[in-house]
Protein backbone atom coordinates (compact mmCIF):
# COMPACT_ATOMS: atom_id res chain seq x y z
CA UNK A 1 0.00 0.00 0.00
CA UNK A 2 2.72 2.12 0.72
CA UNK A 3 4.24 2.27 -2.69
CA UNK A 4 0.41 2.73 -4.32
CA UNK A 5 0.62 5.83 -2.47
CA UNK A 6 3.96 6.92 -3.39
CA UNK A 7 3.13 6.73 -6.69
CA UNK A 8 -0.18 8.38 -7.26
CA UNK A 9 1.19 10.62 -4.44
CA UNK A 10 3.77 11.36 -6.83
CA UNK A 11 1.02 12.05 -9.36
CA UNK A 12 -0.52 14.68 -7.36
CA UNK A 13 2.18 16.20 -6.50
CA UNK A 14 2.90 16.59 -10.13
CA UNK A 15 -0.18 17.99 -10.38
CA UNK A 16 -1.09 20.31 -7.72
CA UNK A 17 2.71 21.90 -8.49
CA UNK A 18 3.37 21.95 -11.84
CA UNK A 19 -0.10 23.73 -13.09
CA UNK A 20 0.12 26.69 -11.02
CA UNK A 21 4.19 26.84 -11.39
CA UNK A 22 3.11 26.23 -15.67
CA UNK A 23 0.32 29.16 -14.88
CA UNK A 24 3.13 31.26 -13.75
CA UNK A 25 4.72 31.11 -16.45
CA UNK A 26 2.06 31.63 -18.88
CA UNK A 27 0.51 34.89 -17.20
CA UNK A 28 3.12 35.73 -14.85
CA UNK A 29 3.11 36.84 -10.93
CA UNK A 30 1.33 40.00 -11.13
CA UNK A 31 -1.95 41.04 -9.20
CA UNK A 32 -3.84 40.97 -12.37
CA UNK A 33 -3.12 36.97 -12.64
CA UNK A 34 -4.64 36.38 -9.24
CA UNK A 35 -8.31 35.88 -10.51
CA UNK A 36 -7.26 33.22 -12.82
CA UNK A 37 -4.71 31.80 -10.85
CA UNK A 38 -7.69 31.21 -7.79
CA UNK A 39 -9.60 28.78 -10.41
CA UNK A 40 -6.71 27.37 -11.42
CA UNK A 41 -5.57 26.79 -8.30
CA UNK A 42 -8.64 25.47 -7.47
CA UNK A 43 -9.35 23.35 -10.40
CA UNK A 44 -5.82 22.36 -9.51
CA UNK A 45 -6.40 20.57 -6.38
CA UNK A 46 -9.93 18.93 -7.11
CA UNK A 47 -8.22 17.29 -10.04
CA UNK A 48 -4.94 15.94 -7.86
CA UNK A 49 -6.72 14.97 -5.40
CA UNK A 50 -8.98 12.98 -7.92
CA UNK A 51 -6.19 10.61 -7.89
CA UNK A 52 -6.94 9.26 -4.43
CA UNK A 53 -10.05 7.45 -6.76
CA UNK A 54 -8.13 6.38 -9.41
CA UNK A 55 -5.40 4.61 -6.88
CA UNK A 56 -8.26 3.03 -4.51
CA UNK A 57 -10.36 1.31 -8.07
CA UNK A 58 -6.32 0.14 -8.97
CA UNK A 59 -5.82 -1.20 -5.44
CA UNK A 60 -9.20 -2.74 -5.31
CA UNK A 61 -8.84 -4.23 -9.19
CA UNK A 62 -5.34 -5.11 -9.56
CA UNK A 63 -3.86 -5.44 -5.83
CA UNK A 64 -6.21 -7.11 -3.71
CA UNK A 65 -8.47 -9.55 -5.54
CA UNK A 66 -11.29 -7.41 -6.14
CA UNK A 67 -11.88 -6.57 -2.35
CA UNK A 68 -11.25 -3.46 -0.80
CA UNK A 69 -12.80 -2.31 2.79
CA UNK A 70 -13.63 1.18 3.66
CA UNK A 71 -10.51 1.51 5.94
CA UNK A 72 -8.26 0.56 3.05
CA UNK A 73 -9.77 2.46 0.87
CA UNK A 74 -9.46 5.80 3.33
CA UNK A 75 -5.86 5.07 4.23
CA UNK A 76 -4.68 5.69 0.55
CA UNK A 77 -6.65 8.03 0.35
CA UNK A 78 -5.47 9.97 3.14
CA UNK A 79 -1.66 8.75 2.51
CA UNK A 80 -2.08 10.26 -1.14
CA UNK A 81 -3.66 13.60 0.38
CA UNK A 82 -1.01 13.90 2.94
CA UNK A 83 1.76 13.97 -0.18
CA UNK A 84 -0.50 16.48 -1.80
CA UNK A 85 -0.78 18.70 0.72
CA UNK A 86 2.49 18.63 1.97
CA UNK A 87 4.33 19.40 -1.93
CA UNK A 88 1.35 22.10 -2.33
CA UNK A 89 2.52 23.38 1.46
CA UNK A 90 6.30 23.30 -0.15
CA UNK A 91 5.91 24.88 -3.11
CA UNK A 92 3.35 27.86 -1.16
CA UNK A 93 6.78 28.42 0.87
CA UNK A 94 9.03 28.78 -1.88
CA UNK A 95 6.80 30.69 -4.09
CA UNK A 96 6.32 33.51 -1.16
CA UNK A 97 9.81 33.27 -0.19
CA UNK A 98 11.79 32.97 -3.64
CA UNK A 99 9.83 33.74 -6.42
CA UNK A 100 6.99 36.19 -5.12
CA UNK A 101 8.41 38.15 -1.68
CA UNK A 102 5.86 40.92 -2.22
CA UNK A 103 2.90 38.72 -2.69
CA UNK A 104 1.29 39.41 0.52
CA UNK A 105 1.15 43.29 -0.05
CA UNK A 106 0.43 42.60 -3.70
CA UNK A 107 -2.86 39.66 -2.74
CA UNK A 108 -3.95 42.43 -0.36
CA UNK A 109 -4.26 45.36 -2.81
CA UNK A 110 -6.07 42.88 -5.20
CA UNK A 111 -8.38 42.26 -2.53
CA UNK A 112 -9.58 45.49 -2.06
CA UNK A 113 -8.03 47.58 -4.72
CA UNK A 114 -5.77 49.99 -2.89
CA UNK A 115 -2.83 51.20 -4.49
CA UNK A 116 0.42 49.36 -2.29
CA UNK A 117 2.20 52.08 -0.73
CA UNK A 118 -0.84 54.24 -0.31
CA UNK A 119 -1.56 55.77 2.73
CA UNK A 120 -4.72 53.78 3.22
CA UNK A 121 -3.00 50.68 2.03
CA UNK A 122 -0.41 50.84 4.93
CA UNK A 123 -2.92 51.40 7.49
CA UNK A 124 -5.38 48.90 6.55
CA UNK A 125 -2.32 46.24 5.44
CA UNK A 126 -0.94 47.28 9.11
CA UNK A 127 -4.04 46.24 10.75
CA UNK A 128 -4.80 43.14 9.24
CA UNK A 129 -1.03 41.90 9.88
CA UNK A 130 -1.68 43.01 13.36
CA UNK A 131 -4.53 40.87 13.41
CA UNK A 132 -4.26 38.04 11.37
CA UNK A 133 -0.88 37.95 10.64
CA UNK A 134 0.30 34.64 11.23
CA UNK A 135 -1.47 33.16 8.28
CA UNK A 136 0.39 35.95 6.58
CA UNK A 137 3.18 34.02 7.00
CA UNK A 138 5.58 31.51 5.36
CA UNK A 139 4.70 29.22 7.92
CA UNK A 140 1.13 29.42 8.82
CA UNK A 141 0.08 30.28 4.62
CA UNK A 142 2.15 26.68 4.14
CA UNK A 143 -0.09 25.22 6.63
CA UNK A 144 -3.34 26.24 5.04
CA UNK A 145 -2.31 25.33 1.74
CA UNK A 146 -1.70 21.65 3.16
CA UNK A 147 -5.18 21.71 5.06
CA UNK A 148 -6.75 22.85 1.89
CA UNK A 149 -5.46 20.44 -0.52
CA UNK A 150 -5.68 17.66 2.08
CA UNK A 151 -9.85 18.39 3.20
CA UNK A 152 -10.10 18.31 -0.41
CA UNK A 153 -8.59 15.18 -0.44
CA UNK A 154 -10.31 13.61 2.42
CA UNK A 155 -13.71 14.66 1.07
CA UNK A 156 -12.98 12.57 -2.43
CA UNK A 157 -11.34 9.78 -0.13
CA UNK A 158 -14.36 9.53 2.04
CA UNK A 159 -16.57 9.68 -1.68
CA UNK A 160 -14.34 7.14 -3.20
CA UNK A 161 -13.79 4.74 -0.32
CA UNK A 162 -17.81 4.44 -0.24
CA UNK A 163 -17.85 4.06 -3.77
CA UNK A 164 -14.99 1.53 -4.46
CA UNK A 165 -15.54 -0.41 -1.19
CA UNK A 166 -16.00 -4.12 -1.68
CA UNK A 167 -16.32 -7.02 0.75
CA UNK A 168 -15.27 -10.80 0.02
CA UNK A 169 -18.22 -12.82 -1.11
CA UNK A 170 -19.51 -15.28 1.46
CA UNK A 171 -18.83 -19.15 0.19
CA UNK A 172 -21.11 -21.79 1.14
C-alpha cells in the first residue's frame, strides 16, 4: 500500500505543483493573474486529489483480488492527500519566499483595490497583519495550503472509499 501511495502521491504532487508553477509562467506573478490563478488553483487541487479514486479502483482491481474495505480504501486516500498537501505546502513556501516576496502586499491590494504604498493601504495592510498575521506568514500560509489540498482530499477519499468499497463474497 505504501508504494500505491507513493506513486499516485507522486502524481498529485505533479499535479497540484506543476499547473500553477506552468500558470506562472504563462501569465506571470502579477496582481492581475490572481483571478485566474484562484480557479486554477482550485481546479488544480480537485483534479490531484482525484487521484486518491483512481489509486483506490487500482488497489481494489489489480492489488487485492477485487476486495477493498472502507478503511483501506481511506488510508490511501489519506496517505495520497497527505503527499498532496504537503508538496502544495512546499511549493506555497518557496513561491512567497523565492519567487513572489511581495505577494502578501500585492494579494492584499487585489483584494480590495488599494494602491500598495498608499496611505490607506499601509494602514489597513498594518491592521490586518496586526490581526491576522500569522497566516500571513511563510509558515502558517504553508499550513493552510496543506489543510486545503488535504480536506479536499479527504472529502474525495471519504466519496471514493464508499464508492470503491467491496467485501469478500460469502462461500457456502
Amino acid at each position: 500500500m505504501i508504494k500505491l501511495i507513493k506513486k499516485y502521491g507522486s502524481i498529485a504532487t505533479l499535479i497540484v505543483v506543476g499547473i500553477p508553477v506552468v500558470q506562472n509562467l504563462i501569465t506571470g506573478t502579477s496582481k492581475e493573474s490572481f483571478a485566474i490563478g484562484e480557479i486554477i488553483g482550485y481546479t488544480t487541487m480537485i483534479i490531484a486529489m482525484a487521484t486518491v479514486f483512481v489509486a483506490m479502483k487500482h488497489f481494489r482491481d489489480n492489488m487485492n483480488e477485487g476486495i477493498m474495505s472502507f478503511g483501506q480504501g481511506l488510508q490511501i486516500g489519506l496517505g495520497i492527500s497527505m503527499v498532496g498537501g504537503l508538496a502544495f505546502a512546499i511549493y506555497n513556501a518557496v513561491f512567497v519566499t523565492l519567487i513572489m516576496p511581495d505577494f502578501n502586499e500585492q494579494y492584499f491590494s487585489y483584494q480590495t483595490g488599494l494602491e500598495v504604498g498608499s496611505a490607506e493601504f499601509e494602514t489597513q495592510f498594518k491592521t490586518m497583519m496586526e490581526t491576522s498575521g500569522w497566516m500571513f506568514s511563510v509558515v502558517g500560509g504553508s499550513i493552510l495550503m496543506f489543510v486545503t489540498v488535504f480536506l479536499i482530499g479527504f472529502v474525495e477519499s471519504v466519496i471514493s472509499a464508499l464508492i470503491f468499497q467491496k467485501k469478500p463474497q460469502l462461500t457456502t
